[in-house]
Protein backbone atom coordinates (compact mmCIF):
# COMPACT_ATOMS: atom_id res chain seq x y z
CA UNK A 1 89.09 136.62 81.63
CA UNK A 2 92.30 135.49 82.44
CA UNK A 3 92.17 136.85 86.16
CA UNK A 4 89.16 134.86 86.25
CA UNK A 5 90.85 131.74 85.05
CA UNK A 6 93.61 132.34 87.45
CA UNK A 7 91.56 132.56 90.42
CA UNK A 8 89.41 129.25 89.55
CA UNK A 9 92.90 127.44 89.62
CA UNK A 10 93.54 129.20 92.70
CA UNK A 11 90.24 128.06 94.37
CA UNK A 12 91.11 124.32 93.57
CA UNK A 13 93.54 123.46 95.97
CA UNK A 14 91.83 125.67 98.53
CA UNK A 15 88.53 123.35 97.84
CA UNK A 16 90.67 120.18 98.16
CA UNK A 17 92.47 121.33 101.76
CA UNK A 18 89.26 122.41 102.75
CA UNK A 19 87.69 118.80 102.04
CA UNK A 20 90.93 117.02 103.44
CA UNK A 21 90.12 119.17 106.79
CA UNK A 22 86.30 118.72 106.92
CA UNK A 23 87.02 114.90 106.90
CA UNK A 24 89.44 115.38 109.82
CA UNK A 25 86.88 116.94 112.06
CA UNK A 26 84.00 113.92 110.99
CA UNK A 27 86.95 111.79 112.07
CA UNK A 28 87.79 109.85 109.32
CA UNK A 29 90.89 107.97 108.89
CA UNK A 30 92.99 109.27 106.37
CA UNK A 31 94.18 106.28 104.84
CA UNK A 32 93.53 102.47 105.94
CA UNK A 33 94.04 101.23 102.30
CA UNK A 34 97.20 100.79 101.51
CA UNK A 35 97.49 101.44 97.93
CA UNK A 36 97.58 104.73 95.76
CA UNK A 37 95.72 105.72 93.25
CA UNK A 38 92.41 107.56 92.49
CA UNK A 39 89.42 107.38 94.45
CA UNK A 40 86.86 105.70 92.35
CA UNK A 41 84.15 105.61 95.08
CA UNK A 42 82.03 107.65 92.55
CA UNK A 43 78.41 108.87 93.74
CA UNK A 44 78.43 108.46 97.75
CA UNK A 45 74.14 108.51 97.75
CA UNK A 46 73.64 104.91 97.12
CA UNK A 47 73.95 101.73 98.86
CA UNK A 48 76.92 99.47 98.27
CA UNK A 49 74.44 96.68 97.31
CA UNK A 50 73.35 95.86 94.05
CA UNK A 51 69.53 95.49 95.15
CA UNK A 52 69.75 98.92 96.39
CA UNK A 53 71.98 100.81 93.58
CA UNK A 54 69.93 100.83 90.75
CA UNK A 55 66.77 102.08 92.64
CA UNK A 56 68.85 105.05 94.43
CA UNK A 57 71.24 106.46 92.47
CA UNK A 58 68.56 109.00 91.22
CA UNK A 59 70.90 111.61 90.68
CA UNK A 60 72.29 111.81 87.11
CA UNK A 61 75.37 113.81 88.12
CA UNK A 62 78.48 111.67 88.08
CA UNK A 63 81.07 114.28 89.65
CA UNK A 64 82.65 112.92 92.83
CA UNK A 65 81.47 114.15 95.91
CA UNK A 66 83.70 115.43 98.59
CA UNK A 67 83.03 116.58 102.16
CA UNK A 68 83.51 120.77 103.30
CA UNK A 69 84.10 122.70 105.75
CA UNK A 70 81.21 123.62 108.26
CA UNK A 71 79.90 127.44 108.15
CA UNK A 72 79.21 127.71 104.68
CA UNK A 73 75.79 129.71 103.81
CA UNK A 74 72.80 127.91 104.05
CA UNK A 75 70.97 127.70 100.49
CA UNK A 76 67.19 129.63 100.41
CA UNK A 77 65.06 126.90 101.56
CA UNK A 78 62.56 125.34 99.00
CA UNK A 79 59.39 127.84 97.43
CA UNK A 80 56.40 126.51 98.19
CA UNK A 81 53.44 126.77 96.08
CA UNK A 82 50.48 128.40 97.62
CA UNK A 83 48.10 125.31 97.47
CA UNK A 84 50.68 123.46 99.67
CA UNK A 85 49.87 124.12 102.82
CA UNK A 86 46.73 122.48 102.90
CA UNK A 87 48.36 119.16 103.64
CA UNK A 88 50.57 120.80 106.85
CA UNK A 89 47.70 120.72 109.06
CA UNK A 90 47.24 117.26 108.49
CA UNK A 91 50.91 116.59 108.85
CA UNK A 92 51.18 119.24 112.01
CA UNK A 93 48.55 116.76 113.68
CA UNK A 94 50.77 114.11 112.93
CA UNK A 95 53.54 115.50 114.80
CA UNK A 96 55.41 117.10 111.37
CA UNK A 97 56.95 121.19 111.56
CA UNK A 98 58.36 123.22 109.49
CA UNK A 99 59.60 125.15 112.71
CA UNK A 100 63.23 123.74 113.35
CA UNK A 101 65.33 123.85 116.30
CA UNK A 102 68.39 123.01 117.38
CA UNK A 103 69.93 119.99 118.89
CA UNK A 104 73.44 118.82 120.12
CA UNK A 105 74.45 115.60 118.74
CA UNK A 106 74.70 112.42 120.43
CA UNK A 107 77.63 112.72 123.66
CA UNK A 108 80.23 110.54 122.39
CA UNK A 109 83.65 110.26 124.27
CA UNK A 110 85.30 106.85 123.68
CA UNK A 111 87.91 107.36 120.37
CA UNK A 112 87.52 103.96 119.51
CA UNK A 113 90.51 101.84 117.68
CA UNK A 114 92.57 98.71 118.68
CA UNK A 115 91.79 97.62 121.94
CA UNK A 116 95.76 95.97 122.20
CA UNK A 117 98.82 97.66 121.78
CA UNK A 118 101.03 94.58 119.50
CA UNK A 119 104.05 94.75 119.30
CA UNK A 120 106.17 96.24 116.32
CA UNK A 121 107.64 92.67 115.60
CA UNK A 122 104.18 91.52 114.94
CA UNK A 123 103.78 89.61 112.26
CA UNK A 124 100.45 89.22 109.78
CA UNK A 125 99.42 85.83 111.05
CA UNK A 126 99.63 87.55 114.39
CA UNK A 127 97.19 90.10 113.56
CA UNK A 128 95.14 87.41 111.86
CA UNK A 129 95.28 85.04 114.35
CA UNK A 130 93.44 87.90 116.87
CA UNK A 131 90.30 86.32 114.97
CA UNK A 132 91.47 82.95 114.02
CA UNK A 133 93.45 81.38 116.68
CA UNK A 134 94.79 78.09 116.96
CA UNK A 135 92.24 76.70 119.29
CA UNK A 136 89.78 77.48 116.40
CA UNK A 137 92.23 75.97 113.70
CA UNK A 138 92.42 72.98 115.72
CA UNK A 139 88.80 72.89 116.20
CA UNK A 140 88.88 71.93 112.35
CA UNK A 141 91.46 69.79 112.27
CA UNK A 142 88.99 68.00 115.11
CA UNK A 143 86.06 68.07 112.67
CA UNK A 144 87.57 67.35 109.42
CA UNK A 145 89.30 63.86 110.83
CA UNK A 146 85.91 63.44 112.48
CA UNK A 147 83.44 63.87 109.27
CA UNK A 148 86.04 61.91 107.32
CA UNK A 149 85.75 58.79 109.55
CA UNK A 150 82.67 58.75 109.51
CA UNK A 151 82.58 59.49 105.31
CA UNK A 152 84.53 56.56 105.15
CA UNK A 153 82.65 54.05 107.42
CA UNK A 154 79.47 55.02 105.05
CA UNK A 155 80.85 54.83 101.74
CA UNK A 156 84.10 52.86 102.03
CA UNK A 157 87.66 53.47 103.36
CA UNK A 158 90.14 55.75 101.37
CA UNK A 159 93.62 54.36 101.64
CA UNK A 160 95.07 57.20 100.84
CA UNK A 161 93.32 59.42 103.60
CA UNK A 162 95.74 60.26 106.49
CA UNK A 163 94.53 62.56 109.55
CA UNK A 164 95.98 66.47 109.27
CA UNK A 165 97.64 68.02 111.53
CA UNK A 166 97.33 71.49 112.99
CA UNK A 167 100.27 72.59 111.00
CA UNK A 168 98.19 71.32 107.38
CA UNK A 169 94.92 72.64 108.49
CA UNK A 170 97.17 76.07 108.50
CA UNK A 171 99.11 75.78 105.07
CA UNK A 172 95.06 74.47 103.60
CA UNK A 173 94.34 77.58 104.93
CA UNK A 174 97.30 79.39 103.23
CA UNK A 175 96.74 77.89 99.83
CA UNK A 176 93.17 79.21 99.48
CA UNK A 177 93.71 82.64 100.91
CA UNK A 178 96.41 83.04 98.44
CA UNK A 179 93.73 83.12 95.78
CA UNK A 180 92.54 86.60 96.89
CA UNK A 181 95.95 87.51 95.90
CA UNK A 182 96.73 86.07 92.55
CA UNK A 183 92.70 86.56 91.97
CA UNK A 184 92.84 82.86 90.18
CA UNK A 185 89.95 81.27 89.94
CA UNK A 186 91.03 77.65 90.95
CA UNK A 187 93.64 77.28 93.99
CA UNK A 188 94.62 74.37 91.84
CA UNK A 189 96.55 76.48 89.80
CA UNK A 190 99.40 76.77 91.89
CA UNK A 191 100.14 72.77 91.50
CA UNK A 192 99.63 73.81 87.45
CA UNK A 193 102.44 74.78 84.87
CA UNK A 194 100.39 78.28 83.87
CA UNK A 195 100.62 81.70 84.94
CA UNK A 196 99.22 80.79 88.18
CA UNK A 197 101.59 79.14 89.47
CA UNK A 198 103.60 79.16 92.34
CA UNK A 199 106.78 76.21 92.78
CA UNK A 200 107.91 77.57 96.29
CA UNK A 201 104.18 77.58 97.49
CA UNK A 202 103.88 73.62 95.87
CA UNK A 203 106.20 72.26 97.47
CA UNK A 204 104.67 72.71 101.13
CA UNK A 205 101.63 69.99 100.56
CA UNK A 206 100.99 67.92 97.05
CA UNK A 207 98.25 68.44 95.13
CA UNK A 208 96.73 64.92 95.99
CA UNK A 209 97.07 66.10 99.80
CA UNK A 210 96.03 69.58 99.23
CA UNK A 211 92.12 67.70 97.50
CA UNK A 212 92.09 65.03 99.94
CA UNK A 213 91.63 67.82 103.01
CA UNK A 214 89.42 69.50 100.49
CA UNK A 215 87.08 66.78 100.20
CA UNK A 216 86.59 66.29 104.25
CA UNK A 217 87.08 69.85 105.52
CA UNK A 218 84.55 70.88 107.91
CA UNK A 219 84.26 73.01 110.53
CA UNK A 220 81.02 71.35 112.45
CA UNK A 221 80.96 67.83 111.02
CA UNK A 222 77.26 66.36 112.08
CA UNK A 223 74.31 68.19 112.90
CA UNK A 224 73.31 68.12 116.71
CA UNK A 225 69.69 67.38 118.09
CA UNK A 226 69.41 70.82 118.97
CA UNK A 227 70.37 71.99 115.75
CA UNK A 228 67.45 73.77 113.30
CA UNK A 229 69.73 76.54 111.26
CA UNK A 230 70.56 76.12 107.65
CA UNK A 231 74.30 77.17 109.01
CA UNK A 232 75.07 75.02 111.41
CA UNK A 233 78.24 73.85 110.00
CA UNK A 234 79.86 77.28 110.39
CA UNK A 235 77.78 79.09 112.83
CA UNK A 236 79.91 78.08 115.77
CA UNK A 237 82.85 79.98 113.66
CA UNK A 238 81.20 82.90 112.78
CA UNK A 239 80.16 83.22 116.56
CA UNK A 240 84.05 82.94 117.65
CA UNK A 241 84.71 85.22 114.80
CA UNK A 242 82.33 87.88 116.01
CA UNK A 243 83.75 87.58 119.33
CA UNK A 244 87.35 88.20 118.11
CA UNK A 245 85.73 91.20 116.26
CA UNK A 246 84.36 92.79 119.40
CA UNK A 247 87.59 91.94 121.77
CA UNK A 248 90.10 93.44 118.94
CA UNK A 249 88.32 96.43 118.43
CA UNK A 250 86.28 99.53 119.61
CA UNK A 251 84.27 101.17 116.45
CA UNK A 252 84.50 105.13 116.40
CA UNK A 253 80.68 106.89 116.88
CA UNK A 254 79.99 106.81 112.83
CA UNK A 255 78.79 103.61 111.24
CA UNK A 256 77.06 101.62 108.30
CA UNK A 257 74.97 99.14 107.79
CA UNK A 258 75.11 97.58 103.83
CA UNK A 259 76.08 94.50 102.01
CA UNK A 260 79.92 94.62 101.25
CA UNK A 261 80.81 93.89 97.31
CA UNK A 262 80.69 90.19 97.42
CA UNK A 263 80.12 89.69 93.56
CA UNK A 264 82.14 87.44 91.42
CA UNK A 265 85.36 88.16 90.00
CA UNK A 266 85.12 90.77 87.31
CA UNK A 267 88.06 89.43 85.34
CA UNK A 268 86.10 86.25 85.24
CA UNK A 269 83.14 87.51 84.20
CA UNK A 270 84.86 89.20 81.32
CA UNK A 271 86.49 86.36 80.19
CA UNK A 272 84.77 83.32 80.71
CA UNK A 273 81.84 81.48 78.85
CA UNK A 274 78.52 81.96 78.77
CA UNK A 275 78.24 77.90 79.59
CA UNK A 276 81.24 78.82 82.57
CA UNK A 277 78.22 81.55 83.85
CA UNK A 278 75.38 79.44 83.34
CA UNK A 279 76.99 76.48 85.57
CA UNK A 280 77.83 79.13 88.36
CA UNK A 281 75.19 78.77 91.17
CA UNK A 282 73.39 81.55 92.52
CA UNK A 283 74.59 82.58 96.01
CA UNK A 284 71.39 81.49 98.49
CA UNK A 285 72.25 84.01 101.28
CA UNK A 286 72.93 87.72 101.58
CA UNK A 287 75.52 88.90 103.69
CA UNK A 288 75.02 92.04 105.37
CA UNK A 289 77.11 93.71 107.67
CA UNK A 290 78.21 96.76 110.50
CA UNK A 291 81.23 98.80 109.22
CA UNK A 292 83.31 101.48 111.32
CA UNK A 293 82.70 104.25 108.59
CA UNK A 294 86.25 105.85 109.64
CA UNK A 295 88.45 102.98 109.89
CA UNK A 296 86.73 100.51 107.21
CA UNK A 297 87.05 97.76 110.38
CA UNK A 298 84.33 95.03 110.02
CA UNK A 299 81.91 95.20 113.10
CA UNK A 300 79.50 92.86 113.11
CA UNK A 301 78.33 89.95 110.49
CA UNK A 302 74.88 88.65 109.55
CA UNK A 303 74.15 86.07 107.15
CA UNK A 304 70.73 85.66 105.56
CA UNK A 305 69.64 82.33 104.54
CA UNK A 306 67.54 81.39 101.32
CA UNK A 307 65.83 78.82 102.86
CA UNK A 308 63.28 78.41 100.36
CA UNK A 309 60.31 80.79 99.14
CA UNK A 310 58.86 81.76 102.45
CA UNK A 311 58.66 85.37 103.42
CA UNK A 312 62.13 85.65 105.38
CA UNK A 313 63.80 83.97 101.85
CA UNK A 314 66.41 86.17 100.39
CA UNK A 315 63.77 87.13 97.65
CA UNK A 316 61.66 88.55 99.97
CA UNK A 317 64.50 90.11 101.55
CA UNK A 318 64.77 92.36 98.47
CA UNK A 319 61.47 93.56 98.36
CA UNK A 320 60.16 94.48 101.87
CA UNK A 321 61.18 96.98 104.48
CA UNK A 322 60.65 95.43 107.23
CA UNK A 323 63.00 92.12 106.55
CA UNK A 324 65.47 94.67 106.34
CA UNK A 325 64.52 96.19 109.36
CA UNK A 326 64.80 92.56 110.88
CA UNK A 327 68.79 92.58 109.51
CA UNK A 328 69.41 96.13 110.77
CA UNK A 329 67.78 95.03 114.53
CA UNK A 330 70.26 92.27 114.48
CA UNK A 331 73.20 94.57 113.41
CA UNK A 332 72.47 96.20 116.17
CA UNK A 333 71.85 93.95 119.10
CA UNK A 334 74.93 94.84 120.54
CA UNK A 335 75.16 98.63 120.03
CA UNK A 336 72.53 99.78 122.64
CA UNK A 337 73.12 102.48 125.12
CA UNK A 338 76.69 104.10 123.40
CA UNK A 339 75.29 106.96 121.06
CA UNK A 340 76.51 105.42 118.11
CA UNK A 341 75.21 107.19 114.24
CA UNK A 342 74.27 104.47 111.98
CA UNK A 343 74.42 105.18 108.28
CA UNK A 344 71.62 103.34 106.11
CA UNK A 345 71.09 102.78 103.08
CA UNK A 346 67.40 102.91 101.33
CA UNK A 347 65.87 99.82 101.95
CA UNK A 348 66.76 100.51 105.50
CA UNK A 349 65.71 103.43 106.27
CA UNK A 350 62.58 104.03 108.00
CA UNK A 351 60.83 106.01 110.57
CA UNK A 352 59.63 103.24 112.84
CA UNK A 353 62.89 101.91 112.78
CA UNK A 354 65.07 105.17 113.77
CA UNK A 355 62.43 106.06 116.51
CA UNK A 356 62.68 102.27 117.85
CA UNK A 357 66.62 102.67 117.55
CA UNK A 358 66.52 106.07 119.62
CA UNK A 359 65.25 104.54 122.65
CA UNK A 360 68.02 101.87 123.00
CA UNK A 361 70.88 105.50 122.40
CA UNK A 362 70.93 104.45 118.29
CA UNK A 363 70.97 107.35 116.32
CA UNK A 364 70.78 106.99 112.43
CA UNK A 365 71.10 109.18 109.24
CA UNK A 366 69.77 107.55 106.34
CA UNK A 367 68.94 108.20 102.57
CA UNK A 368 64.98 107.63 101.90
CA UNK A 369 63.44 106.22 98.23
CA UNK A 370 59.84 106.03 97.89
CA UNK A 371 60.13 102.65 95.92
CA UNK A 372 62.35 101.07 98.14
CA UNK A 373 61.82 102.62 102.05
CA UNK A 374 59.09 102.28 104.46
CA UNK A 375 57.95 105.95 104.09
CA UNK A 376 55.12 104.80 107.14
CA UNK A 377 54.48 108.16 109.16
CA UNK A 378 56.38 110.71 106.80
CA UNK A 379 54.60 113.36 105.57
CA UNK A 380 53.68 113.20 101.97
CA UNK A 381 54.26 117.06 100.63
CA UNK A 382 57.91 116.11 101.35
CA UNK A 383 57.89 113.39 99.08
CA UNK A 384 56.29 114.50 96.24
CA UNK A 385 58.71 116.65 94.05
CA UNK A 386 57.77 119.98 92.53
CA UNK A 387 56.39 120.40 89.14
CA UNK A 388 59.76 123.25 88.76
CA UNK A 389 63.21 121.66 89.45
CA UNK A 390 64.29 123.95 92.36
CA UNK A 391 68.30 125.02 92.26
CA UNK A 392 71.10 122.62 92.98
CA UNK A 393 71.55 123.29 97.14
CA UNK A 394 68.33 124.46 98.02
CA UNK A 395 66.17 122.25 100.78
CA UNK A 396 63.33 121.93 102.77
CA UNK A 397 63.01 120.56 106.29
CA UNK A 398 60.33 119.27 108.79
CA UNK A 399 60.87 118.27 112.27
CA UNK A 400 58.90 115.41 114.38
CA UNK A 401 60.86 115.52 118.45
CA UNK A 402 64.87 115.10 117.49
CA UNK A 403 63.65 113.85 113.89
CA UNK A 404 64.23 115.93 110.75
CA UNK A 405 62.85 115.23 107.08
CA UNK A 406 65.45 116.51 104.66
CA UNK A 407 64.20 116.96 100.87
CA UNK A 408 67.76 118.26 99.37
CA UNK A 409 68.33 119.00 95.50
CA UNK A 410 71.19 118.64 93.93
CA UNK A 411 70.44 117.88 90.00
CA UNK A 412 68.05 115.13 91.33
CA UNK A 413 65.83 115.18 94.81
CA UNK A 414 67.70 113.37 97.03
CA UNK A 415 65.24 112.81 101.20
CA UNK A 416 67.23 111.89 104.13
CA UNK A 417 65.75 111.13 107.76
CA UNK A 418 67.64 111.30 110.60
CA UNK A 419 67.78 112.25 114.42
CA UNK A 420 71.59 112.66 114.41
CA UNK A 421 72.31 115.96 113.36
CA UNK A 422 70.92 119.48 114.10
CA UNK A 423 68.64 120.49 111.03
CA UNK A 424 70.04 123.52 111.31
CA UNK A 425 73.54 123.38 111.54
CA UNK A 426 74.92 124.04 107.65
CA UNK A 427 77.41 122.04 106.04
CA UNK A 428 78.55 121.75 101.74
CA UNK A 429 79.39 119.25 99.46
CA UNK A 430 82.59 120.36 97.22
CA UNK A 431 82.40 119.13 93.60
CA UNK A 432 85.29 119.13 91.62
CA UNK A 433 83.53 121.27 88.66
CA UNK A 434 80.56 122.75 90.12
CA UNK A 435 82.36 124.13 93.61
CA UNK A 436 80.70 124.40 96.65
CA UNK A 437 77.22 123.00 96.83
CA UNK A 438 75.53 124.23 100.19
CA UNK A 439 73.29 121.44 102.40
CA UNK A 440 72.02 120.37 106.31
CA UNK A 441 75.13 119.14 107.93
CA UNK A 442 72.99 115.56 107.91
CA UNK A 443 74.02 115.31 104.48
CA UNK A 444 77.46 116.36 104.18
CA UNK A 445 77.79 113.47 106.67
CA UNK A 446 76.27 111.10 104.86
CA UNK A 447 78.05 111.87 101.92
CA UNK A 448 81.66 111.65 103.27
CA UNK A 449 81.16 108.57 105.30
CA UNK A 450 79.14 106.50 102.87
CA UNK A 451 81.95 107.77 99.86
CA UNK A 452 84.41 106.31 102.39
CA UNK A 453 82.44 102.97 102.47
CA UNK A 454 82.56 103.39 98.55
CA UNK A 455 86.51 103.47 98.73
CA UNK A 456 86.78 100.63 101.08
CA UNK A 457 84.50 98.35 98.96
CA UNK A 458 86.26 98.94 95.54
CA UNK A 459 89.94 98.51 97.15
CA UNK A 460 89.30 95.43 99.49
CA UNK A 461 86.79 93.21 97.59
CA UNK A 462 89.59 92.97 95.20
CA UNK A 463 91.13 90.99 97.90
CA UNK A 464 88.14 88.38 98.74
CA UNK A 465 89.03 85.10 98.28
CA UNK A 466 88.30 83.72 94.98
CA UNK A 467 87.64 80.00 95.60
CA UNK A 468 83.68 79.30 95.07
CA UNK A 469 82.31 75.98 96.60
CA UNK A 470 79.10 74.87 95.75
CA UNK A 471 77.99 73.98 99.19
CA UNK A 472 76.68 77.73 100.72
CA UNK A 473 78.23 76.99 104.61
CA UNK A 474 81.71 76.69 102.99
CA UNK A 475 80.74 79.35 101.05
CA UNK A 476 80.03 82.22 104.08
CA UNK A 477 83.48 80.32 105.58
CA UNK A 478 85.24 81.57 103.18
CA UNK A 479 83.36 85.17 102.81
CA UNK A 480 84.22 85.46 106.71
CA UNK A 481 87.74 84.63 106.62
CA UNK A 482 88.30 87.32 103.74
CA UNK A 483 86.65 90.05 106.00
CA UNK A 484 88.68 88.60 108.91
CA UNK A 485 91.70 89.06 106.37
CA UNK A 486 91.15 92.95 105.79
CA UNK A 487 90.52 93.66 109.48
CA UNK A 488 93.86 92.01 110.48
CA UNK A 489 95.07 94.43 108.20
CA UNK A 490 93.07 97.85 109.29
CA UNK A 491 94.71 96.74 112.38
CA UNK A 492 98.17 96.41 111.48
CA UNK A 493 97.74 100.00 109.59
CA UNK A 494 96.80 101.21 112.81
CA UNK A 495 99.94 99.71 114.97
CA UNK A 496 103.72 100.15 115.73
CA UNK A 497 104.15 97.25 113.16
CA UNK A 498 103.47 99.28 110.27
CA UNK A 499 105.69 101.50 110.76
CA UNK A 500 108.58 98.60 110.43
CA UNK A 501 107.06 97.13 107.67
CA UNK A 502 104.90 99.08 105.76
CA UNK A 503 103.43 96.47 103.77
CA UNK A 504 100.41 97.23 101.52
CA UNK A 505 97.46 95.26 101.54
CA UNK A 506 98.73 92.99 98.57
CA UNK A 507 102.24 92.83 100.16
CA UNK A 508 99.96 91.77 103.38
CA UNK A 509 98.59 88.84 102.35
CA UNK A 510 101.41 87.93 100.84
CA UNK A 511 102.89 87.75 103.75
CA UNK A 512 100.33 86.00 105.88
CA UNK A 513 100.08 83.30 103.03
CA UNK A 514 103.88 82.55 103.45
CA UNK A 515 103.81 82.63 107.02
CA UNK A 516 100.67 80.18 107.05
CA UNK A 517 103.03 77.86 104.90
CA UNK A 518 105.95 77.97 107.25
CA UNK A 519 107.95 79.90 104.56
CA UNK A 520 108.58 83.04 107.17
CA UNK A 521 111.77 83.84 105.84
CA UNK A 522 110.41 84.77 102.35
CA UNK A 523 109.56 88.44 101.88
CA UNK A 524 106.30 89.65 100.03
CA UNK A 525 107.33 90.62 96.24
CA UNK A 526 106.45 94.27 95.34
């Protein structure tokens, strides 16, 4: 017994080196984070958004899941029952085998990463300035004097109204992103006497100042003739936001569509009212977005309007497939022809979609859920689960051309489509307790990349900006500028100036804060 007990403590560090090397070769960073601590990214087979975690998360086993090496013994494929192949000649006409072959993955040569070498004296309004530069900034100062002119020749003068100045605009700018780092819920605190505050930050701008550019801030001030979206006020900034995206960086081959955690505060929830939650509006748009699975980087934004209860409202959204397909499609607009593997979540995934995808060079992996996928054109024996739980690694496969149907069991039936991976190359999932669990390469993949997602959304969400407007435009301004926040910073992980600095992500925006106040010569606290 005790040789036995020896060698299971033996086998855990083997297990961990061999996940920390199976993650090198799906080329995933090892760190973008900048903090320590555990990994709390919990069950990787479920979307990051709260529409699709309750209806995925079928599994009830809450181990952490871990990546393998490749070569491990493929599990006995599923037992069929004898009255089961009646359906495969339907689903043989339709295209459907259980006859597998193999299939190189997608030809993928560019490595991807910054697309600028800065230099290691770069500073963290230098990085965040690659998105936000001043002709943008100054663009607002533009529009804010503009809208409060006009503000004032409608409803009176304000004698206390002066026009900023580029260098305000910057410290405004400063003063709310610094709520992402104290997490308080009013920026107003800093002017305050309570725990909040912050006397070398309040002496920059007054509070009186710091409301009066509050009140007129605007980054499109009037609505022109050609002008029909609900987001006109910021869509010129989200467009010079994506482009700063797409000059800064080149995303590696692996990706992921989802909604990043955008929720409230959790330290407000817990401690405010139930009047304080009642009088907090309901966001009216869904933000979705295209994420470098090995880097965490940001690619691409989309913003879904609630405009109302028509079918493209965000309520609708929820519900059917094929508004989500619409999100994905726009995701993607700009990914054609480079053999990039999407990740998706449930409501995503689809067969239409991935075939559709393939001809523009898309490839996807994604997880399937009767309730909430599109299961058009699948073949129903694979989504019906037996009357007698199989064993935890065992799987059955079909193939349709490049596309393979994965039913995989693992205490709970988890289906996965995809036309990025061989179905029959092997990979495992290592579980802390349970060891090595063997699956289809397709789903070791998914597992490690989406658990990375996981990580990324429960370390940098901490750092979204805390300041909630009413008005929804001002709202996705802010949302933007966050996520432009924590891509200046995967970038500085990734350059010379980390290595002089080696500030963490608090210590970052710190940093940037101070520097957008004109208070360089402070350094972050630890």
């Amino acid at each position: 017994m005790a040789e036995g007990g020896g060698g299971a403590r033996r086998r855990a560090p083997a297990l961990l080196e061999a996940a920390r090397a199976r993650y090198e070769s799906l080329h995933i960073s090892d760190d973008v984070f900048g903090e320590s601590g555990p990994d709390s990214g919990g069950n990787p087979f479920y979307s990051t958004s709260a529409a699709s975690r309750s209806s995925s998360a079928a599994s009830s086993d809450d181990e952490r899941d871990r990546s393998g090496p490749l070569g491990a013994p493929a599990a006995p494929p599923l037992s069929r029952a004898p009255d089961a192949q009646e359906p495969e000649e339907d689903e043989a006409g339709a295209g459907w085998s259980a006859t597998l072959r193999d299939r190189p993955p997608p030809h993928f040569e560019d490595t991807g990463g910054p697309t600028r070498k800065m230099p290691p004296s770069a500073s963290a309004v230098d990085f965040f300035q690659l998105f936000v530069p001043d002709n943008v900034l100054k663009n607002m100062v533009v529009q804010t004097n503009m809208y409060a002119k006009k503000f004032q020749e409608r409803f009176g003068s304000d004698g206390a109204w002066v026009e900023v100045t580029l260098t305000e605009m910057k410290a405004f700018l400063g003063y709310m992103i610094s709520t992402s780092i104290s997490h308080c819920e009013s920026v107003l605190s800093i002017w305050s006497g309570g725990f909040y505050s912050n006397q070398s930050l309040a002496l920059v701008m007054s509070q009186a100042r710091f409301e009066k550019i509050l009140k007129y801030f605007h980054v499109v001030a009037f609505r022109s003739s050609q002008s029909t979206h609900g987001l006109y006020k910021v869509q010129p900034f989200l467009d010079s936001l994506q482009h700063g995206f797409d000059s800064a960086f080149r995303p590696s081959q692996t990706q992921v569509l989802h909604e990043p955690l955008i929720d409230e505060d959790p330290v407000f929830i817990a401690t405010c009212t139930e009047r304080e939650l009642r009088k907090r509006k309901k966001r009216k748009f869904s933000l979705w977005v295209r994420q470098c699975s090995s880097t965490g980087f940001i690619i691409q934004i989309y913003v879904h309007l609630k405009e109302g209860g028509g079918p493209d409202g965000l309520d609708a959204l929820k519900n059917k497939p094929q508004l989500h397909s619409m999100v994905a499609r726009s995701l993607c607009r700009n990914a054609a022809g480079k053999n990039y593997i999407i990740f998706t979540g449930p409501s995503i995934t689809s067969l239409t979609l991935f075939e559709e995808f393939e001809k523009q060079e898309i490839y996807c992996c994604g997880l399937l859920s009767s309730r909430k996928s599109d299961c058009t054109g699948l073949p129903l024996s694979m989504l019906t689960n037996p009357a007698t739980p199989p064993a935890r690694g065992q799987y059955q496969i079909k193939m349709k051309g490049n596309m393979s149907l994965i039913c995989w069991y693992n205490k709970g039936h988890f289906r996965f489509l995809t036309n990025a991976y061989s179905p029959v190359q092997q990979g495992v999932i290592i579980k802390r307790k349970s060891g090595e669990i063997p699956c289809p390469l397709a789903v070791e993949a998914f597992a490690a990349h989406l658990s990375y997602i996981c990580r990324y959304d429960d370390k940098y969400s901490r750092y979204f900006i805390s300041h909630k407007p009413n008005k929804t435009w001002q709202q996705v301004f802010w949302f933007a500028i966050s996520i432009a926040i924590n891509n200046a910073y995967i970038l500085y992980k990734m350059s010379d100036a980390y290595h002089v600095t080696r500030y963490s992500r608090a210590q970052f925006g710190e940093r940037l804060v101070r520097e957008l106040l004109g208070l360089e010569d402070a350094s972050p606290t630890h």
